[in-house]
C-alpha atoms as a PDB file:
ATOM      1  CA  UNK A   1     126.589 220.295 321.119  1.00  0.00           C
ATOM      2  CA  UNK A   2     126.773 222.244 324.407  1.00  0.00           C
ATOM      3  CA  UNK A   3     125.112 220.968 327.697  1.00  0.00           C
ATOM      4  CA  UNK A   4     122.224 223.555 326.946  1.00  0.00           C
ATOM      5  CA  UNK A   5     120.110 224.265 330.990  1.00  0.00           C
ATOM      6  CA  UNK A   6     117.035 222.862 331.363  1.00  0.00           C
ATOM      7  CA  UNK A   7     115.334 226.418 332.781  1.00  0.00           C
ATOM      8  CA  UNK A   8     116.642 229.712 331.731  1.00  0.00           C
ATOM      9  CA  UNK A   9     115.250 232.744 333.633  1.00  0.00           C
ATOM     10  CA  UNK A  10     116.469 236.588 331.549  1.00  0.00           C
ATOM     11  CA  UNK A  11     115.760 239.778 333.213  1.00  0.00           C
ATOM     12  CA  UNK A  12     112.693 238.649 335.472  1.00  0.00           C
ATOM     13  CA  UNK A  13     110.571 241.840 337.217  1.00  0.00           C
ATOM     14  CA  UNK A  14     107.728 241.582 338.674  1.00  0.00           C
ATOM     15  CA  UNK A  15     105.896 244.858 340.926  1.00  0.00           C
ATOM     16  CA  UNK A  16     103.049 243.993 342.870  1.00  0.00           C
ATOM     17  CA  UNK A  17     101.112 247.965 343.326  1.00  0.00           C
ATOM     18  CA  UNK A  18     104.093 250.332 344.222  1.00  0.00           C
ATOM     19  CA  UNK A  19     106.326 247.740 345.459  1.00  0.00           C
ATOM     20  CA  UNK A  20     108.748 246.733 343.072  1.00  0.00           C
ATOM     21  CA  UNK A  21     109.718 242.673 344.275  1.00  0.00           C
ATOM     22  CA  UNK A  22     112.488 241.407 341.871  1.00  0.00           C
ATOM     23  CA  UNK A  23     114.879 243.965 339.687  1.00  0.00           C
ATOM     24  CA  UNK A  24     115.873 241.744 336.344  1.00  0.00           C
ATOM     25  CA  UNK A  25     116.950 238.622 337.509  1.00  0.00           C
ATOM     26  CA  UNK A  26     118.709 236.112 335.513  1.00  0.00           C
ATOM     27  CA  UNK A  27     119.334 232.819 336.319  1.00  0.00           C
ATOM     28  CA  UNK A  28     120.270 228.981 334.906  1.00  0.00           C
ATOM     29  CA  UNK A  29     119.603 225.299 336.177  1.00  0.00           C
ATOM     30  CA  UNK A  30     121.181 222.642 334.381  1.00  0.00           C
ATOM     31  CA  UNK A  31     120.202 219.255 334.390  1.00  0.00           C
ATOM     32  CA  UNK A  32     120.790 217.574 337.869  1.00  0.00           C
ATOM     33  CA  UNK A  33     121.826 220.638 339.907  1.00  0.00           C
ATOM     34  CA  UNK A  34     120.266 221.620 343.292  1.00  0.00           C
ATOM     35  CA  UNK A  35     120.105 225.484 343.343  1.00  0.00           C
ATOM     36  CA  UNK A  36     119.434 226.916 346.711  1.00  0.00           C
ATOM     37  CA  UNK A  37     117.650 230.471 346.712  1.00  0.00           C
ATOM     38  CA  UNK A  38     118.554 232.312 350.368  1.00  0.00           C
ATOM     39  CA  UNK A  39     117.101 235.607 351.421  1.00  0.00           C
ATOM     40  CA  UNK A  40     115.198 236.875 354.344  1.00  0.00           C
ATOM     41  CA  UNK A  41     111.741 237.864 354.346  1.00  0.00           C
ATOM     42  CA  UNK A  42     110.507 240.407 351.450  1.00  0.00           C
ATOM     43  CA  UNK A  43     113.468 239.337 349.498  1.00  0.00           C
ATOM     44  CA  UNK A  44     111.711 237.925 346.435  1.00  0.00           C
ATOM     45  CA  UNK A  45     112.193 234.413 347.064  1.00  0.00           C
ATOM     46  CA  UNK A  46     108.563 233.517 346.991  1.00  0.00           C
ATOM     47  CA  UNK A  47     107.863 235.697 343.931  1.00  0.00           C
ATOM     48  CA  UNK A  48     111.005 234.411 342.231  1.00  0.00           C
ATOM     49  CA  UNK A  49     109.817 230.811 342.262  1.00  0.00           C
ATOM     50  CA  UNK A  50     106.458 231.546 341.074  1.00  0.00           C
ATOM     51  CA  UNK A  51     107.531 233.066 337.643  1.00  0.00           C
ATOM     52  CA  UNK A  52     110.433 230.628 337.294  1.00  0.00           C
ATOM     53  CA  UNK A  53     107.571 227.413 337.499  1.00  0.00           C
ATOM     54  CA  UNK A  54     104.824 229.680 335.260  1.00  0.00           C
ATOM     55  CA  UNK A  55     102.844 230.217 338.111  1.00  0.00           C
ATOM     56  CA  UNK A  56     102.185 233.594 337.364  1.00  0.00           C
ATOM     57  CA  UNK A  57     103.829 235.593 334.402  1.00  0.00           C
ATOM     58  CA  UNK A  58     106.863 238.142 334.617  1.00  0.00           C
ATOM     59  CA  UNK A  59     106.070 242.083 334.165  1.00  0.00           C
ATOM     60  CA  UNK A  60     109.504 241.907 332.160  1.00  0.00           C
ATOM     61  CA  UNK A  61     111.466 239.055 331.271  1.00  0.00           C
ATOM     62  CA  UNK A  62     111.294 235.741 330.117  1.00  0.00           C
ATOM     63  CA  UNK A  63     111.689 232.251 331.545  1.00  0.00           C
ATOM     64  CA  UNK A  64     112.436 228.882 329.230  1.00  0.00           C
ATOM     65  CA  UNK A  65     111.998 225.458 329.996  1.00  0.00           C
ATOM     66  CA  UNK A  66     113.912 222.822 327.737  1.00  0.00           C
ATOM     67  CA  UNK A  67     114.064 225.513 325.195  1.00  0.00           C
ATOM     68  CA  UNK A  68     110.488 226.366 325.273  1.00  0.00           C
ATOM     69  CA  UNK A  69     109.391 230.111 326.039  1.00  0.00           C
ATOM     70  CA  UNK A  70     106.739 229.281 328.687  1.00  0.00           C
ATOM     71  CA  UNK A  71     105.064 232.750 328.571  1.00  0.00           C
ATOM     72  CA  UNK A  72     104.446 232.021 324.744  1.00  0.00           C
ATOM     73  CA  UNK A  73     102.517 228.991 325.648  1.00  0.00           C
ATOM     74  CA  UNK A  74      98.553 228.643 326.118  1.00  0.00           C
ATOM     75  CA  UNK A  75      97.162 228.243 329.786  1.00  0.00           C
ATOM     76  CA  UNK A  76      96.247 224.306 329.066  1.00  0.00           C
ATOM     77  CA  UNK A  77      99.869 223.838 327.467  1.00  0.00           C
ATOM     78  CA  UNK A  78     101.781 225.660 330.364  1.00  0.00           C
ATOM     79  CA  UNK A  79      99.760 223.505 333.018  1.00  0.00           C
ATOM     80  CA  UNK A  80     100.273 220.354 331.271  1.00  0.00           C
ATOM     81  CA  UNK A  81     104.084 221.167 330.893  1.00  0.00           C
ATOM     82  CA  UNK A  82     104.597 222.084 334.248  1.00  0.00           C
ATOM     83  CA  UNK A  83     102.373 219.157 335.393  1.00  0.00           C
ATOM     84  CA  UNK A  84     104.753 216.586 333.988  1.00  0.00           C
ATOM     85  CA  UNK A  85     108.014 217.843 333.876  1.00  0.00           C
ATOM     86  CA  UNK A  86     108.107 220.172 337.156  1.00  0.00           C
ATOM     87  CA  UNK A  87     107.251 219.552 340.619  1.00  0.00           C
ATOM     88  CA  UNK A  88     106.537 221.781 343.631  1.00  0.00           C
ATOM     89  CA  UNK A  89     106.377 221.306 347.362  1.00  0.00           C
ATOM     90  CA  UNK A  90     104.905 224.187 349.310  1.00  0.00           C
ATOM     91  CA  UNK A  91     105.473 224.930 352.866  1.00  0.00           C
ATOM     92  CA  UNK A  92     101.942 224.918 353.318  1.00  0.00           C
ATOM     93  CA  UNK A  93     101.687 221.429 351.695  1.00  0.00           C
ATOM     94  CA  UNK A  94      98.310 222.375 350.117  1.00  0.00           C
ATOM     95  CA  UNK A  95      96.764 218.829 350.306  1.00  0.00           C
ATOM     96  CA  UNK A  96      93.353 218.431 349.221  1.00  0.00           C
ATOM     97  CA  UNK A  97      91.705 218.067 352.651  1.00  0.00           C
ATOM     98  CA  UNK A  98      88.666 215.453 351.475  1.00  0.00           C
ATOM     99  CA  UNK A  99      91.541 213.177 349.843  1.00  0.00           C
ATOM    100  CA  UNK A 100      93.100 210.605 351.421  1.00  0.00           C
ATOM    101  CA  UNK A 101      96.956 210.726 351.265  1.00  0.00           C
ATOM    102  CA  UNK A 102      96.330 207.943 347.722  1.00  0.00           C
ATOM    103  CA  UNK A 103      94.202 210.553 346.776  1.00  0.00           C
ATOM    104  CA  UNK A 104      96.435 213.362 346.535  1.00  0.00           C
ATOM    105  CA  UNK A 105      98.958 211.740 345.332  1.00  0.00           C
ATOM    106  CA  UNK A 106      97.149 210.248 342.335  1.00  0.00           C
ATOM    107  CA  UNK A 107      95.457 213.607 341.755  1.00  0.00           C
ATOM    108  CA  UNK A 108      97.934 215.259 339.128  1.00  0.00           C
ATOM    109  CA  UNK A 109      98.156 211.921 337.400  1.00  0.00           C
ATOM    110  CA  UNK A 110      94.236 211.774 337.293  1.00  0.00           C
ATOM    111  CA  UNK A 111      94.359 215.859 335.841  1.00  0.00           C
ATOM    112  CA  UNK A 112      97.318 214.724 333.415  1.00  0.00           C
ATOM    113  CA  UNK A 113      95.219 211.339 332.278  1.00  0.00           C
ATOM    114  CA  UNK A 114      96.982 210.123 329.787  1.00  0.00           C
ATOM    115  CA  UNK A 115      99.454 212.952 329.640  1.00  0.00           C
ATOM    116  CA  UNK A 116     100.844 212.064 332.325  1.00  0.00           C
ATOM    117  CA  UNK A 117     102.883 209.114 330.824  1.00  0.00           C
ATOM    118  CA  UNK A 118     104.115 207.864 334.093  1.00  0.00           C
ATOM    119  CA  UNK A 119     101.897 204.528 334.875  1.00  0.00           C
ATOM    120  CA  UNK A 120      99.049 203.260 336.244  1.00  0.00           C
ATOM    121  CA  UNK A 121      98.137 206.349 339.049  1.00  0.00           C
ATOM    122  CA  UNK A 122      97.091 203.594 341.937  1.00  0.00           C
ATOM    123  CA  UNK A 123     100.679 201.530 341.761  1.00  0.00           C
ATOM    124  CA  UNK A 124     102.441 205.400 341.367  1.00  0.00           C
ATOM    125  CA  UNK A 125     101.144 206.444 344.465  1.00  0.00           C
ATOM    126  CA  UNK A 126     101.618 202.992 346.667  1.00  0.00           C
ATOM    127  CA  UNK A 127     104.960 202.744 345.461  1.00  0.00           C
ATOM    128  CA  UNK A 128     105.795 206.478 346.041  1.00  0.00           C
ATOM    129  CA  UNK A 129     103.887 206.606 349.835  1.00  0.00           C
ATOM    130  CA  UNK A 130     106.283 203.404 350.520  1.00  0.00           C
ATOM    131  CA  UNK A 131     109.111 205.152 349.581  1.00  0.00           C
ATOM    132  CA  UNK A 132     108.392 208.364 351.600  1.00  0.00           C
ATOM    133  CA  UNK A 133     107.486 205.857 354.590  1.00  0.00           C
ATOM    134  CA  UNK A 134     103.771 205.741 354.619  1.00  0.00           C
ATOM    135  CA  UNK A 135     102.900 202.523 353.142  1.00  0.00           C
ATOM    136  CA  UNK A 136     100.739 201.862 355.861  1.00  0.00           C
ATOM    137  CA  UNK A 137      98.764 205.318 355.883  1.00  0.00           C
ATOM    138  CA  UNK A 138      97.343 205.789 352.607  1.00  0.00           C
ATOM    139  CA  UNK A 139      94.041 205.734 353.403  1.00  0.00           C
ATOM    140  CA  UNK A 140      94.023 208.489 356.229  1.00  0.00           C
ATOM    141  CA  UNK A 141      92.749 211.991 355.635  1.00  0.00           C
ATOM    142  CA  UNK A 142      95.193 215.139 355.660  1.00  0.00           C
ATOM    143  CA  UNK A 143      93.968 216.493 359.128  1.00  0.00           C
ATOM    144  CA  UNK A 144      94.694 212.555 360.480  1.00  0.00           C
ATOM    145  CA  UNK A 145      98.359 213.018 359.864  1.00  0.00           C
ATOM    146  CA  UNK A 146     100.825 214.837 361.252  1.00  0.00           C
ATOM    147  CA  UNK A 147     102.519 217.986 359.653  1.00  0.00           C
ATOM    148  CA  UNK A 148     105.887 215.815 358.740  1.00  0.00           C
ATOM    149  CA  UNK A 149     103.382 213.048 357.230  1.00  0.00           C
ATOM    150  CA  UNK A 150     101.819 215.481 355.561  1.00  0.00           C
ATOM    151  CA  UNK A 151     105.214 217.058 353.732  1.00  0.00           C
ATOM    152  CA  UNK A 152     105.644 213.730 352.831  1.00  0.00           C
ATOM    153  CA  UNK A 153     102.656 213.034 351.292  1.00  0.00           C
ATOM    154  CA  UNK A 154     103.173 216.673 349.629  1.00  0.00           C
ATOM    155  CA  UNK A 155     106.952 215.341 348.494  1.00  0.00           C
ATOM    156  CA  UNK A 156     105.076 211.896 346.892  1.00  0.00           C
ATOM    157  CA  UNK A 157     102.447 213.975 345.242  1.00  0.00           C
ATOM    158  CA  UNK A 158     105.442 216.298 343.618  1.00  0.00           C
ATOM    159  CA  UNK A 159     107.482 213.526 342.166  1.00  0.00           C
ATOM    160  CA  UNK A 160     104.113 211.681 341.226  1.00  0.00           C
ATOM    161  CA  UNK A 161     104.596 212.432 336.883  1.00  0.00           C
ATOM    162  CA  UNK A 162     108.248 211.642 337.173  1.00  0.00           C
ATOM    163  CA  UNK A 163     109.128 215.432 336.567  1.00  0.00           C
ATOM    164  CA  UNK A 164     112.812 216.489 335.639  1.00  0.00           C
ATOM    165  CA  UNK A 165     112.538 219.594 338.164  1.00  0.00           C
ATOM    166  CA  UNK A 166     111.388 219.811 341.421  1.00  0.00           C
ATOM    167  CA  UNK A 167     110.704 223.464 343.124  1.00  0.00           C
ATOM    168  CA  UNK A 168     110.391 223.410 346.825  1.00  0.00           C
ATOM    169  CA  UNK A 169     109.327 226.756 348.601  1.00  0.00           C
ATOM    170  CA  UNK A 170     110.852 226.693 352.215  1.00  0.00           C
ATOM    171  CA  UNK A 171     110.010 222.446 352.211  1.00  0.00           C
ATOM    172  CA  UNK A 172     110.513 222.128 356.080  1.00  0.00           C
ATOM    173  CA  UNK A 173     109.758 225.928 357.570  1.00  0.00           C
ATOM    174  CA  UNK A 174     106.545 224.314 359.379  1.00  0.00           C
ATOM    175  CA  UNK A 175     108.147 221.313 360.849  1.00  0.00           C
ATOM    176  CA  UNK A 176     109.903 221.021 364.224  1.00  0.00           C
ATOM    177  CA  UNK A 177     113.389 220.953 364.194  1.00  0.00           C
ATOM    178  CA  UNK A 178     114.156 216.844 363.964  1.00  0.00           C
ATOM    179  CA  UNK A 179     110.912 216.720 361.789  1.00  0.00           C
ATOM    180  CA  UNK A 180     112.641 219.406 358.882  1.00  0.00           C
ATOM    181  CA  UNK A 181     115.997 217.121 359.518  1.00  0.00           C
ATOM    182  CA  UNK A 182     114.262 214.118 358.313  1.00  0.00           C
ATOM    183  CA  UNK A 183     112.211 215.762 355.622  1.00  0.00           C
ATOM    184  CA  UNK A 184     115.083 217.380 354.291  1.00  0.00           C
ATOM    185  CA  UNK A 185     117.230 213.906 354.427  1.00  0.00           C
ATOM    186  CA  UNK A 186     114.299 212.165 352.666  1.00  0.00           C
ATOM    187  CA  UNK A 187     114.440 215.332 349.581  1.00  0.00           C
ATOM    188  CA  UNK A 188     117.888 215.414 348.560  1.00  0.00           C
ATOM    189  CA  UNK A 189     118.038 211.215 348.774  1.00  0.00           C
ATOM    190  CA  UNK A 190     115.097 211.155 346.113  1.00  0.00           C
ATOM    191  CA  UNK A 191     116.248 214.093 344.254  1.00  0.00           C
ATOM    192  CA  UNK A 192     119.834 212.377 344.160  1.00  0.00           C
ATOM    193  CA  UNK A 193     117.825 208.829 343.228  1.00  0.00           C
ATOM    194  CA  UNK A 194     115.853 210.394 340.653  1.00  0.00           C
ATOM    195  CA  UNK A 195     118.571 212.508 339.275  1.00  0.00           C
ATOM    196  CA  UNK A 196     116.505 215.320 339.670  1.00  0.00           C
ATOM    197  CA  UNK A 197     117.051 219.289 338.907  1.00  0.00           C
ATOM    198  CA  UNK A 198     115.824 221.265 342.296  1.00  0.00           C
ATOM    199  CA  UNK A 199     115.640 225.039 342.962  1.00  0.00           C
ATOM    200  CA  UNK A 200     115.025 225.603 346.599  1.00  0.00           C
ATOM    201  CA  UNK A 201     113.926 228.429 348.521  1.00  0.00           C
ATOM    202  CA  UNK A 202     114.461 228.529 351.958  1.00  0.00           C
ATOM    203  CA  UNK A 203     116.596 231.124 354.758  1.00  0.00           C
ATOM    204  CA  UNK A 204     117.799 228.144 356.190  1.00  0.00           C
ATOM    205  CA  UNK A 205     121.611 228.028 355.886  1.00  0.00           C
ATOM    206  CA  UNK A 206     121.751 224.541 356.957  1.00  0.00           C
ATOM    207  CA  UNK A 207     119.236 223.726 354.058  1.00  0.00           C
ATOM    208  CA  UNK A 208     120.689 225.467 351.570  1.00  0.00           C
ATOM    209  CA  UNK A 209     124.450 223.802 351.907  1.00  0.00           C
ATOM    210  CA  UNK A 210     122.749 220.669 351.007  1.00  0.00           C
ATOM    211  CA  UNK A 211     122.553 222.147 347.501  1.00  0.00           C
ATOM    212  CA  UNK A 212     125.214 222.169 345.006  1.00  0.00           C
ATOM    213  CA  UNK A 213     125.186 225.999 344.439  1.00  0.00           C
ATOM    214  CA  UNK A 214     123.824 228.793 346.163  1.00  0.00           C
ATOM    215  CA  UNK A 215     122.212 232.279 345.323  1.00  0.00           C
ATOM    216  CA  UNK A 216     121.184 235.192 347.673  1.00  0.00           C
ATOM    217  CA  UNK A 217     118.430 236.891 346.973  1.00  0.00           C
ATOM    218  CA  UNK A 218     118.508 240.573 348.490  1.00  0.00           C
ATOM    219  CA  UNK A 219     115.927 243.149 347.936  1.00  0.00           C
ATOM    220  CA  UNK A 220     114.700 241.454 344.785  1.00  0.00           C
ATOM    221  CA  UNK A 221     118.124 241.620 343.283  1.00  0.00           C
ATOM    222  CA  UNK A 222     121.079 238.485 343.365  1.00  0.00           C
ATOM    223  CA  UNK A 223     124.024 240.044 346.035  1.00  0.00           C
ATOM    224  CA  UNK A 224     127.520 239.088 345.194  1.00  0.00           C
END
């Protein structure tokens, strides 16, 4: 039986008013493969990794996740799939600022319940805030950490339902320079523990040889 990808992506378009963003884009991501997106600014990046996690729909296109078509699924069944089998880290880290860092990281296990399949949420998150290296700051609010602690927490929170694709949108574009190294480090060691599939964003060259393929995205279109 052939090694069938785990995310399919067939002539993807999506205009926001007059501006057309992506042209029919295909793409495939097997199991355990790192795909790095590059592009500058305005290339579609962004946009790109929206559709391909059901974020938002295509205009034209389709995208399929272990065989499933995920714009012919419901809005509860397209949350809980992506929920437990994908997740994302933002640049922006989009932490829930009245959680603590346990807090957010239990919070898509608490929204799964018992969809979630992946434990008891309290041990998830202790064991996963060790493993990022902040055992000993659970309990501190988002605005009481700084912006690498707070990737981190973002990174814990993402691989919190034991998904089988993580997304990252430019993971380390707000961090200083030996912060992003270290974030960076710490994402392709857990991807590579977890034997993870990855699609990341970035226009970080440095970032995206990290990956085991690469894919420029130029004016909403993959360049040769």
């Amino acid at each position: 039986m052939p090694n069938l990808p785990l995310l399919q992506a067939y002539g993807l378009a999506k205009t926001y008013g007059q501006t057309k963003v992506l042209h029919g884009v295909d793409l495939e991501i097997h199991e355990g493969e790192s795909v790095a997106i590059l592009g500058q600014s305005g290339s579609g990046k962004t946009t790109l990794l929206s559709l391909l996690a059901g974020l938002e729909p295509p205009d034209q296109g389709r995208v399929t996740f272990q065989g499933k078509e995920m714009g012919a699924l419901g809005p509860d069944e397209l949350a809980r799939l992506r929920g437990r089998r994908m997740g994302i880290i933002f640049q922006e880290y989009h932490l829930v600022p009245s959680l603590t860092a346990h807090e957010n990281v239990t919070l898509p296990l608490e929204i799964l319940g018992k969809d979630s399949g992946a434990g008891d949420p309290d041990t998830v998150a202790a064991s996963l805030l060790e493993r990022v290296g902040l055992k000993a700051r659970g309990h501190h609010y988002p605005h009481q950490l700084s912006g690498g602690e707070q990737q981190r927490v973002a990174i814990a929170r993402a691989l919190a339902a034991g998904p089988r694709l993580l997304f990252a949108d430019e993971p380390t574009g707000n961090l200083d320079e030996q912060t992003a190294e270290e974030v960076e480090g710490l994402i392709f060691t857990l991807i590579a523990e977890q034997k993870l599939a990855a699609v990341v964003v970035t226009h970080n060259r440095e970032l995206a040889a990290r990956c085991s393929r690469t894919l420029t995205l130029h004016l909403g279109r993959f360049s040769a």
